[in-house]
Protein backbone atom coordinates (compact mmCIF):
# COMPACT_ATOMS: atom_id res chain seq x y z
CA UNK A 1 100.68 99.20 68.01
CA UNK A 2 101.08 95.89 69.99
CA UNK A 3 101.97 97.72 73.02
CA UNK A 4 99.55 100.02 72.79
CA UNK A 5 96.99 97.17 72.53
CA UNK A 6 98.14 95.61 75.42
CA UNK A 7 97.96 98.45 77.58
CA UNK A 8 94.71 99.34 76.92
CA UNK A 9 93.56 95.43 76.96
CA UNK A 10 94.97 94.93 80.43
CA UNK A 11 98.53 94.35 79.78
CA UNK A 12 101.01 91.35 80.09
CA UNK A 13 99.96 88.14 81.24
CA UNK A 14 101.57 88.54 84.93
CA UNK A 15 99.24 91.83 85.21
CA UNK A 16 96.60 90.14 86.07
CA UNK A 17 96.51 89.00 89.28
CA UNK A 18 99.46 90.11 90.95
CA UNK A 19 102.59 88.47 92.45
CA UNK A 20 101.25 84.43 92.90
CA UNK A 21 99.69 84.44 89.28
CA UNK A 22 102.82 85.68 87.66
CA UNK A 23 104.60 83.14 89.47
CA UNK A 24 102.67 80.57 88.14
CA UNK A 25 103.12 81.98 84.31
CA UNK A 26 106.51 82.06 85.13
CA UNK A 27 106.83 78.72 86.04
CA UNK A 28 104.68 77.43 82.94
CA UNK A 29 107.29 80.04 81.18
CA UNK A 30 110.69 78.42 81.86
CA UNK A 31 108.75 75.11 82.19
CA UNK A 32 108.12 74.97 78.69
CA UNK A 33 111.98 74.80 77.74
CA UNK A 34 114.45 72.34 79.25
CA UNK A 35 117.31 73.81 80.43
CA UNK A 36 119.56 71.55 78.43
CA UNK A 37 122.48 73.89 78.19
CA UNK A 38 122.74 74.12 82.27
CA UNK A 39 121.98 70.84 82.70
CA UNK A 40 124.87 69.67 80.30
CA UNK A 41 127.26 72.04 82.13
CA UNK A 42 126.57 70.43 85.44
CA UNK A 43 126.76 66.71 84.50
CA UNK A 44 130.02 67.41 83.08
CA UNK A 45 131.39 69.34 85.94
CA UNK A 46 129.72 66.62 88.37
CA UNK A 47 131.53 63.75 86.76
CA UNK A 48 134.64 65.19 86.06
CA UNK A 49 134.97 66.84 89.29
CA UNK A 50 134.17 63.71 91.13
CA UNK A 51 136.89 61.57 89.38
CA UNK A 52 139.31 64.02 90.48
CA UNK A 53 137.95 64.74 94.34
CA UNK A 54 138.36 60.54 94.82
CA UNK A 55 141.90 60.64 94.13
CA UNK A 56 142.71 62.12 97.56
CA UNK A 57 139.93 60.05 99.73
CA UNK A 58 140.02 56.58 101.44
CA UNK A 59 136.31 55.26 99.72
CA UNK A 60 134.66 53.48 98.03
CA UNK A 61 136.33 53.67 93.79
CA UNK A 62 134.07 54.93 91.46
CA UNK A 63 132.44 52.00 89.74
CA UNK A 64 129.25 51.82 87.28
CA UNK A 65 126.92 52.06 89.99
CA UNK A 66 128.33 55.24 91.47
CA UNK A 67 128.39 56.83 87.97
CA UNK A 68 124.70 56.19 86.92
CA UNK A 69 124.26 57.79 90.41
CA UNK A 70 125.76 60.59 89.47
CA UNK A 71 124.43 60.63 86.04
CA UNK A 72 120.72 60.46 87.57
CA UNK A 73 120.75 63.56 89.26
CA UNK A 74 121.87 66.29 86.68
CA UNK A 75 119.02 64.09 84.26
CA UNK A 76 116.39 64.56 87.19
CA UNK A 77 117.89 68.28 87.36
CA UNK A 78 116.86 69.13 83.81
CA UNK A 79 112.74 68.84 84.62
CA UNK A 80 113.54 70.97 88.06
CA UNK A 81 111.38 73.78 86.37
CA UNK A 82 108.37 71.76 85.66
CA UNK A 83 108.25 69.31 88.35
CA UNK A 84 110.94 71.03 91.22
CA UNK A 85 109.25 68.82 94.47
CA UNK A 86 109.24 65.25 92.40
CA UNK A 87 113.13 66.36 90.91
CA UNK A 88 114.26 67.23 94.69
CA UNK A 89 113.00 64.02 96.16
CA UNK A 90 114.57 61.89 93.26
CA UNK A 91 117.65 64.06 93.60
CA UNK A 92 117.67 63.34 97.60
CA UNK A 93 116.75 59.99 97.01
CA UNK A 94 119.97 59.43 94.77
CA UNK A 95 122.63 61.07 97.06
CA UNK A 96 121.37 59.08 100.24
CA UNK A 97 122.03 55.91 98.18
CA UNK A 98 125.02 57.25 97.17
CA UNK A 99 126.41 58.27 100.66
CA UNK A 100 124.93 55.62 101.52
CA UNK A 101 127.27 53.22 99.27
CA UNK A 102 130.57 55.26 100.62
CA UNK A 103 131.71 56.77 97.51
CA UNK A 104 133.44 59.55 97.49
CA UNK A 105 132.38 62.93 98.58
CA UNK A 106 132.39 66.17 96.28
CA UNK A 107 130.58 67.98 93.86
CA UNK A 108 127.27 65.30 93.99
CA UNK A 109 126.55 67.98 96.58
CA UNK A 110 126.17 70.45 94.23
CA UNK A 111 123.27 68.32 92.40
CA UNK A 112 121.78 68.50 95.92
CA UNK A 113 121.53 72.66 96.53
CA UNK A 114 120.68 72.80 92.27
CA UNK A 115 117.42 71.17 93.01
CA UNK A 116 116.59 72.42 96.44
CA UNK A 117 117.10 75.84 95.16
CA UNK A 118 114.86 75.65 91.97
CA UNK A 119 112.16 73.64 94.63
CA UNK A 120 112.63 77.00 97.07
CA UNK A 121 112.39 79.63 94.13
CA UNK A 122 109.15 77.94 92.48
CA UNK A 123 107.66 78.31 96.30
CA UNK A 124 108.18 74.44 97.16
CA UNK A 125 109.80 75.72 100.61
CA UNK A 126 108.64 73.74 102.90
CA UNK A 127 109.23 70.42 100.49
CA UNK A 128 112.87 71.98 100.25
CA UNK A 129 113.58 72.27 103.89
CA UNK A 130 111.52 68.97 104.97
CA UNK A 131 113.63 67.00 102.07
CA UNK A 132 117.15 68.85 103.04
CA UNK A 133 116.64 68.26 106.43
CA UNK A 134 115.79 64.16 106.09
CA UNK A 135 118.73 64.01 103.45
CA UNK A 136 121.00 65.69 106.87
CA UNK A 137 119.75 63.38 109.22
CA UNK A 138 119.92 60.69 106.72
CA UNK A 139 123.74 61.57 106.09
CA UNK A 140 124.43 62.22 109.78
CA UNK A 141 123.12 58.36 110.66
CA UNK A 142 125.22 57.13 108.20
CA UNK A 143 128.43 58.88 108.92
CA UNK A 144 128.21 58.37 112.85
CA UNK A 145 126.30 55.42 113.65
CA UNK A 146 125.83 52.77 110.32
CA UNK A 147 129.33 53.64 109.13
CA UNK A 148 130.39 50.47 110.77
CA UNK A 149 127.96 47.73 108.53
CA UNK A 150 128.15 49.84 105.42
CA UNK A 151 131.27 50.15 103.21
CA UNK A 152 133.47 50.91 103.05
CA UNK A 153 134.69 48.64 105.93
CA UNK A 154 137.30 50.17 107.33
CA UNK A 155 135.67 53.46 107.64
CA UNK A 156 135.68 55.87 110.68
CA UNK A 157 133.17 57.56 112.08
CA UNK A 158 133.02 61.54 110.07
CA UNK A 159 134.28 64.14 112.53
CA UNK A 160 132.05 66.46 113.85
CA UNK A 161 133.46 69.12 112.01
CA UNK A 162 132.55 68.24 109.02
CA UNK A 163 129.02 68.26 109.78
CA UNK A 164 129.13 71.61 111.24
CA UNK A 165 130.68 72.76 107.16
CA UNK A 166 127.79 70.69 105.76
CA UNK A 167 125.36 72.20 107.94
CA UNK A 168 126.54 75.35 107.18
CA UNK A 169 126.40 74.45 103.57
CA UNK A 170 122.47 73.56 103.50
CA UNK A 171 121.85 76.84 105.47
CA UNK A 172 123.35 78.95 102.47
CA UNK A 173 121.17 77.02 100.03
CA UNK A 174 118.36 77.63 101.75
CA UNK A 175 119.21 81.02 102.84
CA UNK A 176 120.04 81.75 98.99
CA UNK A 177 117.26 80.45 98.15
CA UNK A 178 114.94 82.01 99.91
CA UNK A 179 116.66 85.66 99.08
CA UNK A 180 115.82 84.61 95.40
CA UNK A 181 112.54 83.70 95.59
CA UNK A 182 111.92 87.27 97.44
CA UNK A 183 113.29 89.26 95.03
CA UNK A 184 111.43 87.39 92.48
CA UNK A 185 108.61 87.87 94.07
CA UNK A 186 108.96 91.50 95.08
CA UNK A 187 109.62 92.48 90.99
CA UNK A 188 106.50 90.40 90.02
CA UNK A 189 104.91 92.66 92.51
CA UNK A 190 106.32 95.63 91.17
CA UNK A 191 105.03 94.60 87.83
CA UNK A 192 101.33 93.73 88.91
CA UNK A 193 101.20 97.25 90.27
CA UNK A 194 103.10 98.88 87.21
CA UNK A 195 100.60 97.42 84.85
CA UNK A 196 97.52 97.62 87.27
CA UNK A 197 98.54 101.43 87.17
CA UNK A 198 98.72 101.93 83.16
CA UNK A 199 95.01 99.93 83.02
CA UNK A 200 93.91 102.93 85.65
CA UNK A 201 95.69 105.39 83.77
CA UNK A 202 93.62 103.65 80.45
CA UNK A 203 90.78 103.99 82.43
CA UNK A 204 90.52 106.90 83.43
CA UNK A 205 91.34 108.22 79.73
CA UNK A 206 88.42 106.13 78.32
CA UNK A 207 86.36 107.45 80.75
CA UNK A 208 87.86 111.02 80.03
CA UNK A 209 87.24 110.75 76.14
CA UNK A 210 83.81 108.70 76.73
CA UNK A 211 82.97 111.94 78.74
CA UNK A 212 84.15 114.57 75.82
CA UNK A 213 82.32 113.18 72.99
CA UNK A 214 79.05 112.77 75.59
CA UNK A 215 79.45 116.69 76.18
CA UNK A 216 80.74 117.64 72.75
CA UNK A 217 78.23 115.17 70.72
CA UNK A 218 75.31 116.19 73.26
CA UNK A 219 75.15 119.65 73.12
CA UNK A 220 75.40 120.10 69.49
CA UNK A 221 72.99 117.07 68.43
CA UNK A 222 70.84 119.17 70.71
CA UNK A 223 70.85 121.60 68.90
CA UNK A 224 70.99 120.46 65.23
CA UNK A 225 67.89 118.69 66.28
CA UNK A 226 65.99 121.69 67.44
CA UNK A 227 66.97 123.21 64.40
CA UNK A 228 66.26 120.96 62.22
CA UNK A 229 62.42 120.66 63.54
CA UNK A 230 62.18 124.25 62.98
CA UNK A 231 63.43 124.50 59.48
CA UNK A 232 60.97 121.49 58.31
CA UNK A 233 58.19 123.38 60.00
CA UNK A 234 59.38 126.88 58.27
CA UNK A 235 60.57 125.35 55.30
CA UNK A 236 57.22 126.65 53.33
CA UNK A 237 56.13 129.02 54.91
CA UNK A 238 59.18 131.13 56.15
CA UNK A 239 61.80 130.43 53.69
CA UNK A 240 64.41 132.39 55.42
CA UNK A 241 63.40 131.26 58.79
CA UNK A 242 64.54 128.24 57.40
CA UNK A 243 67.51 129.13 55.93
CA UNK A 244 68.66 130.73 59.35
CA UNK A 245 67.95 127.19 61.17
CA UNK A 246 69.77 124.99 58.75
CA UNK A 247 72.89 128.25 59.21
CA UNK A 248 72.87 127.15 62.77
CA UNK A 249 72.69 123.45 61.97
CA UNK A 250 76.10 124.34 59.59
CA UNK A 251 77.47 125.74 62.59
CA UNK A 252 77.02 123.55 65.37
CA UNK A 253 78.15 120.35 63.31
CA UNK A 254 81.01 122.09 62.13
CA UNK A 255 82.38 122.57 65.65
CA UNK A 256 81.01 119.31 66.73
CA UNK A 257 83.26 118.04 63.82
CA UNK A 258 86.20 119.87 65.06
CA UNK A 259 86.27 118.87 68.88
CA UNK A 260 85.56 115.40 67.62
CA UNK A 261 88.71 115.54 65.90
CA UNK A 262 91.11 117.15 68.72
CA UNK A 263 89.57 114.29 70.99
CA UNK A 264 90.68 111.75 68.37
CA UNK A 265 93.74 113.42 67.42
CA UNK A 266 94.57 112.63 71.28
CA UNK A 267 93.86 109.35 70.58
CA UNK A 268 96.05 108.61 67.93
CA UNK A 269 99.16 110.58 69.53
CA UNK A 270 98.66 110.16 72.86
CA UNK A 271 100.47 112.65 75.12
CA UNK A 272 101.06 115.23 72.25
CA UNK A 273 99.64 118.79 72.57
CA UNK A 274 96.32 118.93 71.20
CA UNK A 275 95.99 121.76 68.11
CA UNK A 276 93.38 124.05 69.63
CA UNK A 277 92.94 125.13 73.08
CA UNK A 278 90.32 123.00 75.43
CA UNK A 279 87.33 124.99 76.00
CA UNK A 280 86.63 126.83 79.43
CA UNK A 281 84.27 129.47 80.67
CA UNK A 282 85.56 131.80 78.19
CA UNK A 283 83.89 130.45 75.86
CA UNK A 284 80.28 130.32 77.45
CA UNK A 285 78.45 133.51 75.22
CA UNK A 286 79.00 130.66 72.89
CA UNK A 287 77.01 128.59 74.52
CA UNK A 288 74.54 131.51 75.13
CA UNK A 289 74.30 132.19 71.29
CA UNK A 290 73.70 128.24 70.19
CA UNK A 291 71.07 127.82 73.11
CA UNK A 292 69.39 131.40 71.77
CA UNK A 293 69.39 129.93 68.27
CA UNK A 294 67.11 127.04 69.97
CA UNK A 295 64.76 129.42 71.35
CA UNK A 296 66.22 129.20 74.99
CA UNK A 297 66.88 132.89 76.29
CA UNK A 298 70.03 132.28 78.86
CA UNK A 299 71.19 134.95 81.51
CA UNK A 300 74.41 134.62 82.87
CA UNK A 301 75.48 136.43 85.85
CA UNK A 302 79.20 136.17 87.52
CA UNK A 303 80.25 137.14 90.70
CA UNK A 304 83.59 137.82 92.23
CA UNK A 305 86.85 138.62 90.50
CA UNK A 306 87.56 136.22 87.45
CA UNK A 307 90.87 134.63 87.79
CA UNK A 308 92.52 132.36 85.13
CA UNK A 309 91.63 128.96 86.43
CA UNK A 310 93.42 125.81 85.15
CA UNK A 311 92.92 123.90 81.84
CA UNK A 312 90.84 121.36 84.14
CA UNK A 313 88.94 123.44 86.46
CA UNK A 314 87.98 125.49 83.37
CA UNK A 315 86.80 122.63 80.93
CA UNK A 316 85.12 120.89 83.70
CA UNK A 317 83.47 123.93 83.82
CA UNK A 318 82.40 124.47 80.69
CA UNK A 319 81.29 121.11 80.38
CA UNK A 320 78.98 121.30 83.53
CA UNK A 321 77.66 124.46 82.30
CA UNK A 322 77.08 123.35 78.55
CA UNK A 323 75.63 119.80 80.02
CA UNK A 324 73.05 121.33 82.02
CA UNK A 325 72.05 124.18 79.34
CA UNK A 326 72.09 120.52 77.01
CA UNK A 327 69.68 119.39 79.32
CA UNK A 328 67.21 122.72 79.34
CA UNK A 329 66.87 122.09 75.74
CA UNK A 330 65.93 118.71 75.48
CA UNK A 331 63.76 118.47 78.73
CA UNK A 332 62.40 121.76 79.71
CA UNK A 333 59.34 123.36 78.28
CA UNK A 334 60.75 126.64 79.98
CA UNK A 335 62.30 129.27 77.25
CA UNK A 336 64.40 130.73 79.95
CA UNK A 337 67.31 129.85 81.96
CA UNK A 338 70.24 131.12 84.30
CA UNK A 339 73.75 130.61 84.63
CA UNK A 340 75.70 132.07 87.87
CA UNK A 341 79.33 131.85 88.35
CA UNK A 342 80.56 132.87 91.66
CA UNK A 343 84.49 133.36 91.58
CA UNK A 344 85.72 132.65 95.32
CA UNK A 345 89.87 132.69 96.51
CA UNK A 346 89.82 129.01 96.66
CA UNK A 347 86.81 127.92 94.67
CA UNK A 348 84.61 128.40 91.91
CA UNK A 349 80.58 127.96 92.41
CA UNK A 350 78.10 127.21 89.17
CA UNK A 351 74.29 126.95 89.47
CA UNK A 352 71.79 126.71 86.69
CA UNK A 353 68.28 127.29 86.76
CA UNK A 354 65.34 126.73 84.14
CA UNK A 355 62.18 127.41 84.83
CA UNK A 356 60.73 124.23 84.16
CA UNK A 357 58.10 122.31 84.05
CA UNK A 358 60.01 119.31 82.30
CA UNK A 359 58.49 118.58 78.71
CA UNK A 360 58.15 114.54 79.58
CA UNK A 361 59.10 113.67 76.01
CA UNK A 362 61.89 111.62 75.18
CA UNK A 363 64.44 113.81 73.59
CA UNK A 364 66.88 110.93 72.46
CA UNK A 365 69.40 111.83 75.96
CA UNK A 366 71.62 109.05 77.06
CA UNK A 367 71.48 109.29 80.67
CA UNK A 368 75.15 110.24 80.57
CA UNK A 369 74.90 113.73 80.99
CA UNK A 370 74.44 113.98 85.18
CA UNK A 371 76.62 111.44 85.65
CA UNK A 372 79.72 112.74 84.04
CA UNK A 373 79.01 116.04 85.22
CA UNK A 374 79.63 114.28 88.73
CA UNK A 375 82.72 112.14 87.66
CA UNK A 376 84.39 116.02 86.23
CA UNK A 377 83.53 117.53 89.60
CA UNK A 378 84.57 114.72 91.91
CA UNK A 379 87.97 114.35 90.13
CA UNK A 380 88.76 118.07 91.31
CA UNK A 381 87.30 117.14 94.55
CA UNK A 382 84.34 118.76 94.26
CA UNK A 383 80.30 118.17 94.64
CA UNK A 384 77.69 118.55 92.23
CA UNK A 385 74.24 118.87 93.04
CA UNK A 386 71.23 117.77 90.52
CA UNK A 387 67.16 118.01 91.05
CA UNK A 388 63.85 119.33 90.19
CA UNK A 389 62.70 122.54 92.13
CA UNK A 390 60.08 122.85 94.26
CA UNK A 391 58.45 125.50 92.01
CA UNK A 392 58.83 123.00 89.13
CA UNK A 393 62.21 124.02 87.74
CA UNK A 394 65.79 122.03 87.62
CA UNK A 395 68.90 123.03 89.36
CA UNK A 396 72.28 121.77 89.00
CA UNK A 397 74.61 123.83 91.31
CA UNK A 398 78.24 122.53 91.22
CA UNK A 399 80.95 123.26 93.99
CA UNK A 400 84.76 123.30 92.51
CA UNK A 401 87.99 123.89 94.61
CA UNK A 402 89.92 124.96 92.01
CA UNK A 403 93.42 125.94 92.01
CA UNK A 404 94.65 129.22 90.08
CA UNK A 405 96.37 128.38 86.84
CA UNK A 406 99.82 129.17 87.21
CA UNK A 407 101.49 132.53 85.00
CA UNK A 408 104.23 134.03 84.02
């Protein structure tokens, strides 16, 4: 039920505004817990790996200062998710005064590409690469040109080497980095589209069911309301007149009733096959008989060779059809109207007449009806056409290019 609710409310929170918003969430997201456990793993692995990398080095000894340098930057490292540009430049800030002080060299570098790389991946790049590129410069003054007045005293200048590894070294952070945040970026994108495709695909479902129980609901208030005006007019004086109007009443609310129920039955299981067939141009001398039971005489003509259309050619065809004999009855003061169906290889052509002149009363209509009649033709890539005659009359000819349902 929850994920149904969310895919018909708009979906997850990253589905709303593609790649940049999701990042952001994302961010809040990890922001919101501290990545102690990480954190923990690298202070250790910092400390001890230091002790053990100074054994072999001619530098400065690890005193109390050098360790509360090194036990500053895995502490900065733990609010890299919520604030990665201010943890970078503390980080930075840190090693410089650490290389800075001559200790010795090893994993404190590590500390370094931890917080550029969360600064890159939260879309800080250009903070990353401005900060690694100072902290470079900063090291390569140090180890070529200040080595001399900083300790430890009997220093040499770093060989040039070295640098080139360390260079190397920020250029795979970076590089790795950046390869992250793309990927990261390309599955949020994925994402935004996957969910900005199931709120189309709700859409367009809402917009197919809003369309059914317009058609369905129309139709057959239609003509329960005729009906029903002609049994409270009969209801003295022609008993059985009566009787016959509130039969057709029965009738048409009992299969109002029913499609009402295979439309919600879709609702409740969506994608399972609904009970009874959808309704299609086979069905029309039904149509005939409930519009004859309003007093509207209906002649339907067809031309061309029927040919089994499919299930949504043929209800959109039915529903056009039943809309505009809908409309006959609730606007026209004509008793008369035509249906022609022209079969055609690759199309199918419907135009229905009355004979007018509209009634001008207000026969309770939505508006609805014309405009999902257009939405059902212009999903099979066809044109409707809607309008009073010039003799006085209303047309609605519709244009379908229907492809032939498939058999066996």
């Amino acid at each position: 039920m929850e994920e149904q609710r969310s895919r018909i409310c708009g979906g997850p929170p990253w589905s709303q505004g593609g790649p940049p918003r999701f990042r952001h969430w994302e961010q809040r997201r990890e922001g919101g817990r501290l990545p102690w456990l990480s954190t923990l793993a690298l202070t250790v692995f910092v400390m001890v790996g230091t002790h053990f990398a100074a054994q072999g080095q001619d530098r400065e000894p690890l005193d109390a200062f050098a360790r509360v340098l090194l036990l500053v930057g895995p502490a900065l490292c733990l609010f890299r998710h919520r604030y990665p540009v201010a943890v970078l430049l503390g980080v930075a800030a840190t090693a410089f005064v650490y290389f800075a002080g001559g200790y010795p060299y090893g994993p404190v570098f590590l500390i370094i590409a931890v917080a550029a790389f969360a600064a890159v991946v939260s879309g800080h790049r250009r903070a990353a690469w401005w900060t690694l590129g100072v902290l470079w410069a900063g090291h390569l003054l140090i180890a070529h040109w200040l080595y001399r007045s900083l300790p430890p005293g009997t220093d040499d200048a770093a060989p040039w080497a070295q640098e080139l590894v360390i260079t190397a070294w920020v250029v795979a952070i970076l590089a790795a980095a950046e390869l992250v945040r793309v990927r990261r970026e390309v599955w949020a994108r994925e994402r935004a589209e996957r969910a900005a495709a199931e709120r189309r695909r709700a859409d367009e479902e809402r917009l197919r069911i809003a369309r059914e129980l317009h058609d369905v609901l129309a139709h057959s208030i239609a003509v329960i309301n005729v009906q029903a005006g002609v049994g409270l007019a009969l209801l003295d004086s022609d008993p059985e007149q009566a009787r016959t109007a509130l039969t057709t009443i029965k009738a048409a609310s009992k299969e109002a009733l029913g499609e009402v129920r295979q439309v919600l039955d879709t609702l409740r299981a969506p994608g399972a096959a609904p009970r009874a067939p959808a309704p299609g141009l086979a069905r029309i001398p039904e149509l005939v008989e409930q519009a004859a039971s309003t007093g509207l005489r209906v002649d339907v003509a067809v031309e061309g060779e029927p040919r089994p259309l499919s299930p949504g050619a043929d209800l959109a065809a039915f529903r056009i059809v039943q809309e505009a004999l809908t409309n006959a009855v609730r606007h026209s003061g004509s008793r008369t109207a035509r249906v022609r169906i022209v079969h055609t290889p690759g199309g199918l052509s419907l135009q229905i007449d009355d004979e007018g002149p509209a009634t001008g009363s207000d026969a309770g209509g939505s508006g609805n009806g014309l405009a999902g009649m257009r939405e059902r033709a212009a999903a099979l890539g066809g044109t409707i056409e809607a309008g009073p005659r010039p003799d006085g009359g209303f047309r609605v000819r519709a244009d379908l290019p229907v492809q032939q349902k498939e058999t066996t």
